[in-house]
N, C-alpha and C. Protein backbone atom coordinates (compact mmCIF):
# COMPACT_ATOMS: atom_id res chain seq x y z
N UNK A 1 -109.04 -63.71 -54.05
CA UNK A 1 -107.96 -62.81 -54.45
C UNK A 1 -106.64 -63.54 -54.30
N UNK A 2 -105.89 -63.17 -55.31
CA UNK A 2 -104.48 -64.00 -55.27
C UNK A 2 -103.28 -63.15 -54.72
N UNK A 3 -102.63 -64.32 -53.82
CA UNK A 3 -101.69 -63.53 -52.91
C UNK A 3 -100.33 -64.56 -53.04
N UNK A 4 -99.41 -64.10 -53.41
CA UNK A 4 -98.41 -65.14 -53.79
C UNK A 4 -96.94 -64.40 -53.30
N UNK A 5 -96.33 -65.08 -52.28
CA UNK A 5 -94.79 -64.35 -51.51
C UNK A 5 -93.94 -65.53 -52.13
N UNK A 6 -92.87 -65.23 -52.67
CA UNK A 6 -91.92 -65.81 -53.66
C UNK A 6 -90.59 -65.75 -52.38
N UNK A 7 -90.05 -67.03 -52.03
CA UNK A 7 -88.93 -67.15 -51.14
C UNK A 7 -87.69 -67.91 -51.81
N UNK A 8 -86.68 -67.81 -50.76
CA UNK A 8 -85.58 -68.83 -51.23
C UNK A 8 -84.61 -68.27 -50.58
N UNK A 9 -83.08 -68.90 -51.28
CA UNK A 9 -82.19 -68.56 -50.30
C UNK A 9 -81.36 -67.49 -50.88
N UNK A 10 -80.65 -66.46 -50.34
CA UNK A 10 -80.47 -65.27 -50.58
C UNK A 10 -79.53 -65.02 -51.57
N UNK A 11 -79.58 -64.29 -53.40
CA UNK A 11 -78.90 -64.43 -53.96
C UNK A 11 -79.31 -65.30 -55.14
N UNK A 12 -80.71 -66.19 -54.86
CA UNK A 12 -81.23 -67.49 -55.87
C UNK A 12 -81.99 -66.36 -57.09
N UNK A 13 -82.42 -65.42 -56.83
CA UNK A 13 -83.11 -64.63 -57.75
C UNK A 13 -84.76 -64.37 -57.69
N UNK A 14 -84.73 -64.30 -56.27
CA UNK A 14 -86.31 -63.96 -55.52
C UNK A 14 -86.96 -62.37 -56.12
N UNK A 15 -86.15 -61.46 -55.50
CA UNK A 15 -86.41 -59.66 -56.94
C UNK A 15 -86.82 -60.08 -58.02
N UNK A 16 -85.59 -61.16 -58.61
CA UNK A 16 -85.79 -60.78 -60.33
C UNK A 16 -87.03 -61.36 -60.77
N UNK A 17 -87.27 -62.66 -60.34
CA UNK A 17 -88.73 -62.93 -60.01
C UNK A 17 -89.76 -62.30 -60.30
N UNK A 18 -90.03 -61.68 -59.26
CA UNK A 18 -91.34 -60.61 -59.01
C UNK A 18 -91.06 -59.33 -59.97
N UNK A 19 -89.85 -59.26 -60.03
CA UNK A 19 -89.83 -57.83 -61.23
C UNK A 19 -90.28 -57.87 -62.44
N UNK A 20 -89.64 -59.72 -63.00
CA UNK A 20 -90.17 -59.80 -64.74
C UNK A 20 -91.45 -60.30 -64.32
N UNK A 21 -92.09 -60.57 -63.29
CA UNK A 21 -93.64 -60.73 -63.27
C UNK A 21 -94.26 -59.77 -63.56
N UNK A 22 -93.52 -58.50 -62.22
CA UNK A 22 -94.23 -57.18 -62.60
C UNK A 22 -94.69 -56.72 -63.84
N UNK A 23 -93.35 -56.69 -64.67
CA UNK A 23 -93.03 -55.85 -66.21
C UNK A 23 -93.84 -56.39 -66.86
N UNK A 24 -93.84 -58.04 -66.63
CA UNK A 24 -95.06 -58.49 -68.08
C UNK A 24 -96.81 -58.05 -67.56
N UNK A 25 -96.89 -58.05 -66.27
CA UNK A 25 -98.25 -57.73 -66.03
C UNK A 25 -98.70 -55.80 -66.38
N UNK A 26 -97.47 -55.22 -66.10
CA UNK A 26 -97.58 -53.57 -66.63
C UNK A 26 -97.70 -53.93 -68.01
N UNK A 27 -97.38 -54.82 -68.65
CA UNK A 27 -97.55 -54.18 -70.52
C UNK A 27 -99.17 -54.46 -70.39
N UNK A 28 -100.02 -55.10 -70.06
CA UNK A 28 -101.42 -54.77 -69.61
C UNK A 28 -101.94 -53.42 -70.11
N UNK A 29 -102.82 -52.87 -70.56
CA UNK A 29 -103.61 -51.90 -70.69
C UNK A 29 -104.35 -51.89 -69.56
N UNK A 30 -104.01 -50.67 -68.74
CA UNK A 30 -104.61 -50.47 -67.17
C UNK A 30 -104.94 -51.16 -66.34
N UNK A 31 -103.72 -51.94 -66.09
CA UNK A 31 -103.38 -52.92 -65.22
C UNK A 31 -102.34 -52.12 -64.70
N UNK A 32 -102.62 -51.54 -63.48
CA UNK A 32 -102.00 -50.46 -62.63
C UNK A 32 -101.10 -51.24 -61.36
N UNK A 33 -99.71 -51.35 -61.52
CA UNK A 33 -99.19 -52.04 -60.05
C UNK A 33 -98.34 -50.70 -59.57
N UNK A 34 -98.26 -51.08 -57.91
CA UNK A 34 -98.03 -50.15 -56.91
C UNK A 34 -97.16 -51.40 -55.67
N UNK A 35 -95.79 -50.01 -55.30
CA UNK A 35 -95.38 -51.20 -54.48
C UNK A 35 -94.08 -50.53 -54.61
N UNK A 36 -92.94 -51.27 -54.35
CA UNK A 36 -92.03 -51.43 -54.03
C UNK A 36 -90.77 -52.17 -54.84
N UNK A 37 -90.07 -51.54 -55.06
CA UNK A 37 -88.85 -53.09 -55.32
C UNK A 37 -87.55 -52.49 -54.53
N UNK A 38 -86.59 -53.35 -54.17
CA UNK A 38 -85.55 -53.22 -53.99
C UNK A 38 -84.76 -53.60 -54.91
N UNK A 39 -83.65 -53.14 -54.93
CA UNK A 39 -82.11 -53.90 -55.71
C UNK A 39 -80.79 -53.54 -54.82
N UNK A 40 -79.98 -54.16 -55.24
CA UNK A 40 -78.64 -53.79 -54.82
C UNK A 40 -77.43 -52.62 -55.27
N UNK A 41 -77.00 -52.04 -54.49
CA UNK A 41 -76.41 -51.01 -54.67
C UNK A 41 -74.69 -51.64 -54.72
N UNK A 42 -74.23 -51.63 -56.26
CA UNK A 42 -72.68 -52.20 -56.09
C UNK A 42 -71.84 -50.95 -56.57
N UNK A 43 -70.45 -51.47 -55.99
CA UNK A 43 -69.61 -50.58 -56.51
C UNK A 43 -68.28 -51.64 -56.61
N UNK A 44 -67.57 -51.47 -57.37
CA UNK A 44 -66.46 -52.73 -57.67
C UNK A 44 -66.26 -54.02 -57.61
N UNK A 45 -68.07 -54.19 -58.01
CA UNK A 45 -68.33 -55.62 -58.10
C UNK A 45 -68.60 -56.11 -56.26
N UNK A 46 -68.96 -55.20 -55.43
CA UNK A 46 -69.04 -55.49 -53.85
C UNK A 46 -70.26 -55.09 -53.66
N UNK A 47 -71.38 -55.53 -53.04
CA UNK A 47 -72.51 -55.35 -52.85
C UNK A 47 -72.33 -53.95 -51.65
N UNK A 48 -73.09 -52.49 -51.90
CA UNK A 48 -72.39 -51.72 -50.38
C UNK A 48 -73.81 -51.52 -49.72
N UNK A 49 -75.08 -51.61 -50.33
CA UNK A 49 -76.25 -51.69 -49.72
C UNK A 49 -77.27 -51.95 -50.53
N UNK A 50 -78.66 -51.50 -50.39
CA UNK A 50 -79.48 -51.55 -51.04
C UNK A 50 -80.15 -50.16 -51.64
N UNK A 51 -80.87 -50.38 -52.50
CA UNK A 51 -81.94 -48.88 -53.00
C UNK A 51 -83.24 -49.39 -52.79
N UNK A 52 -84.20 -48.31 -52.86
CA UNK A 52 -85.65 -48.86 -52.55
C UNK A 52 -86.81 -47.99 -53.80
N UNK A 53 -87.54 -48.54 -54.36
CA UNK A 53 -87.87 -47.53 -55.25
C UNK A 53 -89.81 -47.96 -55.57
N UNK A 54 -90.45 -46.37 -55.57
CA UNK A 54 -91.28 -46.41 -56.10
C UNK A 54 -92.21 -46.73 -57.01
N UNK A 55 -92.39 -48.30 -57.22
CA UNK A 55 -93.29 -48.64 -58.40
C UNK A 55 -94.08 -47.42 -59.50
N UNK A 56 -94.94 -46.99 -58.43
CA UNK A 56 -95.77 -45.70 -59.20
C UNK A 56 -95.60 -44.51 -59.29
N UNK A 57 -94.42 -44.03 -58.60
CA UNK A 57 -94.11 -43.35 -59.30
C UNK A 57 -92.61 -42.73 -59.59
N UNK A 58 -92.07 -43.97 -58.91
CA UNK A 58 -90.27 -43.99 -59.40
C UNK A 58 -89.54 -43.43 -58.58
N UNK A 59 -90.41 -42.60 -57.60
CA UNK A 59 -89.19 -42.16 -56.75
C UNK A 59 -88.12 -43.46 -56.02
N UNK A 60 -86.72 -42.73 -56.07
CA UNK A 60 -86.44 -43.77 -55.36
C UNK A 60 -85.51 -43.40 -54.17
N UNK A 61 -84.59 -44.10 -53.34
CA UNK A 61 -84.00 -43.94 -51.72
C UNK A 61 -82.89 -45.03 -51.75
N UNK A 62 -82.60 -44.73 -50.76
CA UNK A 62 -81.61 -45.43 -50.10
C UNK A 62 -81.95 -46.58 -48.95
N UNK A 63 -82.35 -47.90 -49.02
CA UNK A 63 -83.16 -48.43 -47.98
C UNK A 63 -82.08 -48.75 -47.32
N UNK A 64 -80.44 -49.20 -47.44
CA UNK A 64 -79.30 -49.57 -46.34
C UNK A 64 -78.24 -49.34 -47.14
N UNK A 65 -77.01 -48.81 -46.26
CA UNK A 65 -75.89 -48.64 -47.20
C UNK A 65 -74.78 -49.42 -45.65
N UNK A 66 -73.44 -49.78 -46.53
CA UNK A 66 -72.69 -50.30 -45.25
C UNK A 66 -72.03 -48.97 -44.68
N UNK A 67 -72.13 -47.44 -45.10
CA UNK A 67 -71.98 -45.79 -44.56
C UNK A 67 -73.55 -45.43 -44.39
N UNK A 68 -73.50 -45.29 -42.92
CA UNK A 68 -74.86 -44.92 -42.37
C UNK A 68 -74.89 -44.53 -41.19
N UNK A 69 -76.12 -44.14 -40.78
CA UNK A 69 -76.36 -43.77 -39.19
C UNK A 69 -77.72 -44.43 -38.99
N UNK A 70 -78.41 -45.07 -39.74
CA UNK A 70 -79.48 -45.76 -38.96
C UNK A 70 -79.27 -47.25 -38.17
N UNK A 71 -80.16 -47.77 -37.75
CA UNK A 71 -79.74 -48.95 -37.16
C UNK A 71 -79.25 -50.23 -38.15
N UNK A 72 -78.31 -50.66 -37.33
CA UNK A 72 -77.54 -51.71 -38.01
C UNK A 72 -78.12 -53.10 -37.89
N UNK A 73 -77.84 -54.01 -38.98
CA UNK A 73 -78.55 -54.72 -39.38
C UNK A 73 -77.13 -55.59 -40.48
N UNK A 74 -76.36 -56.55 -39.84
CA UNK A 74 -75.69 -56.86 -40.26
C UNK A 74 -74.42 -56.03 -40.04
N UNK A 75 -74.04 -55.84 -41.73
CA UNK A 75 -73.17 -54.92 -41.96
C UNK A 75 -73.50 -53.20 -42.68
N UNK A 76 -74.95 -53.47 -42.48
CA UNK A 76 -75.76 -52.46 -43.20
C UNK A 76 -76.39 -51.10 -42.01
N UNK A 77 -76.64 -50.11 -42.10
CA UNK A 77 -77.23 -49.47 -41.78
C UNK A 77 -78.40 -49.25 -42.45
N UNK A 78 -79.82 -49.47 -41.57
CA UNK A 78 -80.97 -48.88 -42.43
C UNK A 78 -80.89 -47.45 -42.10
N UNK A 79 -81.68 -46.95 -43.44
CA UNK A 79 -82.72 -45.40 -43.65
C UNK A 79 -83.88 -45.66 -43.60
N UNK A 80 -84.16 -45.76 -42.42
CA UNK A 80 -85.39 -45.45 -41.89
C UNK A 80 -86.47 -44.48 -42.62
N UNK A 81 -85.58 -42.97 -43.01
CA UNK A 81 -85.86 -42.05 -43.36
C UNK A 81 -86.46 -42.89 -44.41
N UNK A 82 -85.64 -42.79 -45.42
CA UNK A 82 -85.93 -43.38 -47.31
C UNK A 82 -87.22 -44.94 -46.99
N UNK A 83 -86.71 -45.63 -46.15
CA UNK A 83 -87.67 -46.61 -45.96
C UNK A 83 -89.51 -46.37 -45.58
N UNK A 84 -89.28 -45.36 -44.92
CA UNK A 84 -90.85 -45.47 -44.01
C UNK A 84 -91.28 -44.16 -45.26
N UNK A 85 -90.51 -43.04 -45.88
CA UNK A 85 -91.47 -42.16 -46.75
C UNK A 85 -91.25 -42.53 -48.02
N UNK A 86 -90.63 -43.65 -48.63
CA UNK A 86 -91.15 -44.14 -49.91
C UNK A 86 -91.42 -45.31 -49.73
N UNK A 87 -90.75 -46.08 -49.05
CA UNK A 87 -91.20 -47.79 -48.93
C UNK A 87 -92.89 -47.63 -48.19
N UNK A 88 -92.81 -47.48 -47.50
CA UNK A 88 -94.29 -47.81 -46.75
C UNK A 88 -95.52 -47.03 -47.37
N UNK A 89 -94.69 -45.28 -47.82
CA UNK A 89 -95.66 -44.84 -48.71
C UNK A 89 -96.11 -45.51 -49.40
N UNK A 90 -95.11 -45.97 -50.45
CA UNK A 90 -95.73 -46.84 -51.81
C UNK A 90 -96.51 -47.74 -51.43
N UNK A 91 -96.65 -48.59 -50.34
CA UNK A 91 -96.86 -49.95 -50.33
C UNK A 91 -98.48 -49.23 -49.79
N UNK A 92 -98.95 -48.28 -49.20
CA UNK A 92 -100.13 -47.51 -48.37
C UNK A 92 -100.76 -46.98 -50.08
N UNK A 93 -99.81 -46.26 -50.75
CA UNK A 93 -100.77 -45.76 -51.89
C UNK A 93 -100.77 -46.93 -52.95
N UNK A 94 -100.39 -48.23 -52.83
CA UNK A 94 -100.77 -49.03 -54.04
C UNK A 94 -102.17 -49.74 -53.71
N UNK A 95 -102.74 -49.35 -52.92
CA UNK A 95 -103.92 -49.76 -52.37
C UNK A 95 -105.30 -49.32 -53.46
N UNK A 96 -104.56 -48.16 -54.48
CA UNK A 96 -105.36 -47.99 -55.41
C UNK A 96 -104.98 -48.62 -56.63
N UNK A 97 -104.27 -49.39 -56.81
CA UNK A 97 -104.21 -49.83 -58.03
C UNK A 97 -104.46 -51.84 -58.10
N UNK A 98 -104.03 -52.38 -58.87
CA UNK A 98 -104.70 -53.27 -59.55
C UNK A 98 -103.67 -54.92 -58.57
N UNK A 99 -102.57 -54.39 -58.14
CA UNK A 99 -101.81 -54.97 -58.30
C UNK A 99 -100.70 -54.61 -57.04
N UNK A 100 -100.63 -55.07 -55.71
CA UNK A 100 -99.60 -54.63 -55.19
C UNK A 100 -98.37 -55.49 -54.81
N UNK A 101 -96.96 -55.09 -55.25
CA UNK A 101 -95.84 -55.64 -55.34
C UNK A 101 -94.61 -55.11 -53.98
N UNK A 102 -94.70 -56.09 -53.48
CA UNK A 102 -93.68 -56.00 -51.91
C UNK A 102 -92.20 -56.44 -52.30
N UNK A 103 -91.29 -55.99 -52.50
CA UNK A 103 -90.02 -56.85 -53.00
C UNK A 103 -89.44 -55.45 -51.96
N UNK A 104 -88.61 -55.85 -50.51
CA UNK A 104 -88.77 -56.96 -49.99
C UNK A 104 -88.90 -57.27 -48.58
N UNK A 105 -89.74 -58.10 -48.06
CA UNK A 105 -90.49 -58.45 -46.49
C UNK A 105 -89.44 -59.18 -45.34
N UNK A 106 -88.38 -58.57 -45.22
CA UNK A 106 -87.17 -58.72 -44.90
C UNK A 106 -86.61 -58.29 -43.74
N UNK A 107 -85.72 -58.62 -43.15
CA UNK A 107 -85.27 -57.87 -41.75
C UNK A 107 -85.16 -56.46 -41.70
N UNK A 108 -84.49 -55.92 -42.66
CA UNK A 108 -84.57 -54.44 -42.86
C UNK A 108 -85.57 -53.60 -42.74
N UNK A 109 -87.15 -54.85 -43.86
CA UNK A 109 -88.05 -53.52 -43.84
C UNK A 109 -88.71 -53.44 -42.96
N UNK A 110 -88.52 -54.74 -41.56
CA UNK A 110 -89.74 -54.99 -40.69
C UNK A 110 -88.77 -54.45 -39.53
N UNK A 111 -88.14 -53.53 -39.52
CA UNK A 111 -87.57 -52.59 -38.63
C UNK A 111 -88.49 -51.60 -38.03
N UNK A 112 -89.02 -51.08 -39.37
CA UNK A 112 -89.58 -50.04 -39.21
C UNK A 112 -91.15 -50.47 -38.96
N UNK A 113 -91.89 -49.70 -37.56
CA UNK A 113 -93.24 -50.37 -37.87
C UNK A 113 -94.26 -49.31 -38.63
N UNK A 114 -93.48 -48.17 -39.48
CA UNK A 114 -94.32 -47.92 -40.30
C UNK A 114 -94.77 -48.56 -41.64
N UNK A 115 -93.54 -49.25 -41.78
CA UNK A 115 -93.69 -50.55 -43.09
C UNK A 115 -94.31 -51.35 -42.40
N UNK A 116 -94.41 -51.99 -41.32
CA UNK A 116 -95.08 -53.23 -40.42
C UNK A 116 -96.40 -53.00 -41.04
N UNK A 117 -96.91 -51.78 -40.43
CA UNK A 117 -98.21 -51.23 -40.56
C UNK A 117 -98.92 -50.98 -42.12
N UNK A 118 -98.05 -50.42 -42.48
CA UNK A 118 -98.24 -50.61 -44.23
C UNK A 118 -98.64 -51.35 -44.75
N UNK A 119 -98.26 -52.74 -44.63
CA UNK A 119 -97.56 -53.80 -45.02
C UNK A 119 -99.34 -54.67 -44.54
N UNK A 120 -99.75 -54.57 -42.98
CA UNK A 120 -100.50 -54.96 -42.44
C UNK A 120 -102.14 -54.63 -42.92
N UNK A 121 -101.73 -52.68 -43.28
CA UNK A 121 -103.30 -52.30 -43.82
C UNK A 121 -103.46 -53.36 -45.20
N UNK A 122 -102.63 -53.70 -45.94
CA UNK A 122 -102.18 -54.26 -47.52
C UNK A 122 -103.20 -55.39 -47.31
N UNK A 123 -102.92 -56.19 -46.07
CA UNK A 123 -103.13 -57.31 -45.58
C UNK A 123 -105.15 -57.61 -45.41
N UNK A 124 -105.01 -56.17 -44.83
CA UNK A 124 -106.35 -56.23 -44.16
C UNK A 124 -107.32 -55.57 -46.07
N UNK A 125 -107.00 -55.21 -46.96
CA UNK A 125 -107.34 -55.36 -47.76
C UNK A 125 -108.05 -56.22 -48.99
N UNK A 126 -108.51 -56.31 -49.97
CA UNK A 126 -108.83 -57.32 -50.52
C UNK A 126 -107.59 -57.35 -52.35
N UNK A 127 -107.09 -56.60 -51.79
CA UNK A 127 -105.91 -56.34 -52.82
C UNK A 127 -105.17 -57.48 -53.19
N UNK A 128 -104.76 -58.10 -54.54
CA UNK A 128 -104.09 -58.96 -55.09
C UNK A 128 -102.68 -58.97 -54.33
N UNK A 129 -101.85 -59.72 -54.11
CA UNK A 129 -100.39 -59.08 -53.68
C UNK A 129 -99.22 -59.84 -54.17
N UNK A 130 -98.40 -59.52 -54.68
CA UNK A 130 -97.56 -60.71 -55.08
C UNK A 130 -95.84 -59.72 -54.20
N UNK A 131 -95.34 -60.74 -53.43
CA UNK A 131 -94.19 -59.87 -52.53
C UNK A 131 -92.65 -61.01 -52.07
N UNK A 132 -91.81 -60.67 -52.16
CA UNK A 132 -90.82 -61.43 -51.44
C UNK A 132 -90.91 -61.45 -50.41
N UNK A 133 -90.41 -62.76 -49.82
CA UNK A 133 -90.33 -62.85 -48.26
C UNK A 133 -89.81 -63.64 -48.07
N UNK A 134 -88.37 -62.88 -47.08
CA UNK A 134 -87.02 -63.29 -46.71
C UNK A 134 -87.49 -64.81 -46.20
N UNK A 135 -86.64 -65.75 -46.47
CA UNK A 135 -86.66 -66.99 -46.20
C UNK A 135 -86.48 -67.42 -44.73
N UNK A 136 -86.25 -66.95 -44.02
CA UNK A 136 -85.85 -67.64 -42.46
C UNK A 136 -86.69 -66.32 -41.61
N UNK A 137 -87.02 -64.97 -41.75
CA UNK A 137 -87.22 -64.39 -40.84
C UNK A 137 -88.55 -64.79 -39.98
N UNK A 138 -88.39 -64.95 -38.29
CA UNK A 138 -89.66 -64.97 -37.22
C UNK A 138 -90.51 -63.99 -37.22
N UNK A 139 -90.35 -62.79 -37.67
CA UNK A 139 -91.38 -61.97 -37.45
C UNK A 139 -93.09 -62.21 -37.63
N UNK A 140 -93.96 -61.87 -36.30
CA UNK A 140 -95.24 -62.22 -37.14
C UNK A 140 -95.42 -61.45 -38.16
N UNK A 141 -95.31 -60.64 -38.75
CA UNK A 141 -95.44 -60.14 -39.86
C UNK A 141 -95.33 -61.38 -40.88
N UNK A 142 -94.11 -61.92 -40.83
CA UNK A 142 -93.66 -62.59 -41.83
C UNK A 142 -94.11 -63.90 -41.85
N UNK A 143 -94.60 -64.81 -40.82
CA UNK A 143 -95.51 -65.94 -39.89
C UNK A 143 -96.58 -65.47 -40.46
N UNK A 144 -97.32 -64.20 -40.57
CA UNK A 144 -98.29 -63.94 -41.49
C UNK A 144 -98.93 -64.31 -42.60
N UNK A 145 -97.27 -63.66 -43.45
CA UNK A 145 -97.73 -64.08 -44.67
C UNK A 145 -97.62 -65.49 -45.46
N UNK A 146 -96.54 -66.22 -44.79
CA UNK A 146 -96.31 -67.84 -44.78
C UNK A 146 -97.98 -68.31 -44.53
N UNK A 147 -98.93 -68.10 -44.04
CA UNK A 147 -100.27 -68.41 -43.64
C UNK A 147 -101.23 -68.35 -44.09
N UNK A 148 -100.84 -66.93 -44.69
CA UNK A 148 -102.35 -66.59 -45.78
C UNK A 148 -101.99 -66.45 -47.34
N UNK A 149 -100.64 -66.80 -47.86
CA UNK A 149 -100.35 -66.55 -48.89
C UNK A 149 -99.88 -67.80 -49.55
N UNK A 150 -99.96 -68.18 -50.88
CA UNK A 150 -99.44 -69.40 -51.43
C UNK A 150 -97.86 -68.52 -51.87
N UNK A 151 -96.84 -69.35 -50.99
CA UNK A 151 -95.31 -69.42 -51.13
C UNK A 151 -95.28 -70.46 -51.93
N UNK A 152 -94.19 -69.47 -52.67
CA UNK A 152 -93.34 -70.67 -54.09
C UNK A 152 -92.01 -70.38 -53.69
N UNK A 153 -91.15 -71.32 -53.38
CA UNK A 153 -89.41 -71.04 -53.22
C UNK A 153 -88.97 -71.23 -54.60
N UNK A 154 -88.44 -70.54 -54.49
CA UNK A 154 -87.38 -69.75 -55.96
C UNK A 154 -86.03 -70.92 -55.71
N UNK A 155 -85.92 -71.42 -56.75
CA UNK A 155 -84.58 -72.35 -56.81
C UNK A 155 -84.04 -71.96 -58.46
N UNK A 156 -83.15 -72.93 -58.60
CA UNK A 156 -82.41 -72.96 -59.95
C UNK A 156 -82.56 -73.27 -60.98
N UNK A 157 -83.97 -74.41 -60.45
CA UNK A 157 -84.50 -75.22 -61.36
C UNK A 157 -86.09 -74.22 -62.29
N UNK A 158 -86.29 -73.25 -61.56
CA UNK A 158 -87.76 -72.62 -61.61
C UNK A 158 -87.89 -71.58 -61.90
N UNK A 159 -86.68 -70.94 -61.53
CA UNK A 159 -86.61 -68.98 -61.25
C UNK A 159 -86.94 -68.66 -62.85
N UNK A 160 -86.34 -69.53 -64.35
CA UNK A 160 -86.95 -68.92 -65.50
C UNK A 160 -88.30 -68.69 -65.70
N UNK A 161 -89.16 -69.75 -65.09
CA UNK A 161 -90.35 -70.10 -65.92
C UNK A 161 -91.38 -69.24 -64.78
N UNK A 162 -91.03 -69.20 -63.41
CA UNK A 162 -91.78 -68.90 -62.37
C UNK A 162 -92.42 -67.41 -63.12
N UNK A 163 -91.84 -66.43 -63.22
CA UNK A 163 -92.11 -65.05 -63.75
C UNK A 163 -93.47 -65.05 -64.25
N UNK A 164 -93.49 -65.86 -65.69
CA UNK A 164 -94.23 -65.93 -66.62
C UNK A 164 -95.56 -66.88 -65.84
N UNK A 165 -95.56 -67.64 -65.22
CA UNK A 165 -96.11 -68.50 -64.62
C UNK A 165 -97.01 -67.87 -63.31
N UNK A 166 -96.18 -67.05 -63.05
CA UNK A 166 -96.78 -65.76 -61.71
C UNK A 166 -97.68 -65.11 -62.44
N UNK A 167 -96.88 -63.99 -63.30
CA UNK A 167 -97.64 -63.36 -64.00
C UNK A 167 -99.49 -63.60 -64.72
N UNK A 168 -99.31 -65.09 -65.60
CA UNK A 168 -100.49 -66.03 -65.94
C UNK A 168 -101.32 -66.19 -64.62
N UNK A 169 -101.04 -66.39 -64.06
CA UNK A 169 -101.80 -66.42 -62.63
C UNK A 169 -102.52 -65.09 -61.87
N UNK A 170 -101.73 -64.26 -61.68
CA UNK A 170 -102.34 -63.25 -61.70
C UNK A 170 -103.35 -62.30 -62.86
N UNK A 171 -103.28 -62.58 -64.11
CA UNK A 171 -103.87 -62.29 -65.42
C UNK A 171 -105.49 -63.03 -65.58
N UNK A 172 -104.97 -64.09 -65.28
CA UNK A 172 -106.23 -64.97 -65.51
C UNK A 172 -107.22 -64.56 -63.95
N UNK A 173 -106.57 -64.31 -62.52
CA UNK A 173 -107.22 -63.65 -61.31
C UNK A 173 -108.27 -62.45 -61.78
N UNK A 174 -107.34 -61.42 -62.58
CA UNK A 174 -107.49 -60.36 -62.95
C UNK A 174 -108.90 -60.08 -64.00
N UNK A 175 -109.07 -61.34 -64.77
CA UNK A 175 -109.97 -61.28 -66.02
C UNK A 175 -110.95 -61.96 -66.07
């Protein structure tokens, strides 16, 4: 089973990555992915946090804003709340589908150890996984997946072709 965590340094285009992987592997005829993505939440061109959103079924949250009350993390406050009942949900119910997508395995989400745990059943699965993972973090979680997963670092030179190249990889796993 193919398991592939896409790294680099923050800002190189690690999301966009795994997202146009995602999209070309959904035009698939029931090729079902489940999971996660994050993006950034801007307002006047200033990054003020993040969103977190439901692969399957779109719901989406608030995973950190720099106006918050969860624990801080930088300049960010996490939502715990939005994190552990759609992030970890999603990542627990993509266990039925074809394809599970982690975007992203990061200080924020390994706050919470209901994502830990999520994240871990995923692990103990025989499920395909293709996921970001923050470039410097110690967590075993994240020592984990550096171990059992083939990492590709996302640079300047790669981030076009990687997508399509992920995607083929997982297709040809798949068939």
């Amino acid at each position: 089973m193919l398991r592939i965590a896409v790294t680099g340094s923050p800002g190189i285009g690690k999301s966009t990555v795994v997202a146009k992987a995602a999209e070309k592997l959904a035009e698939e005829p029931g090729f079902r992915i489940g999971g996660i993505r994050t993006a950034e939440i801007r307002k006047e061109g200033h990054r003020e946090g993040f969103s977190i959103r439901d692969l399957a079924t779109g719901k989406t949250g608030m995973l950190s804003h720099v106006k918050g009350s969860g624990p801080r993390l930088g300049k960010y406050h996490v939502n715990l709340d939005d994190l552990e009942r759609i992030g970890a949900s999603a990542v627990r119910n993509a266990l039925a589908c074809d394809l599970i997508v982690i975007d992203e395995i990061g200080p924020m989400e390994l706050i919470s150890q209901s994502f830990v745990s999520a994240v871990e059943e995923v692990l103990e699965s025989d499920k395909p996984v293709l996921a970001v993972l923050h470039h410097s973090s110690r967590h075993p979680l994240a020592q984990r997946i550096r171990k059992e997963f083939e990492v590709l670092t996302v640079d300047k030179g790669n981030r076009d072709e990687l997508p399509e190249k992920i995607s083929n990889r997982f297709l040809r796993e798949s068939g």
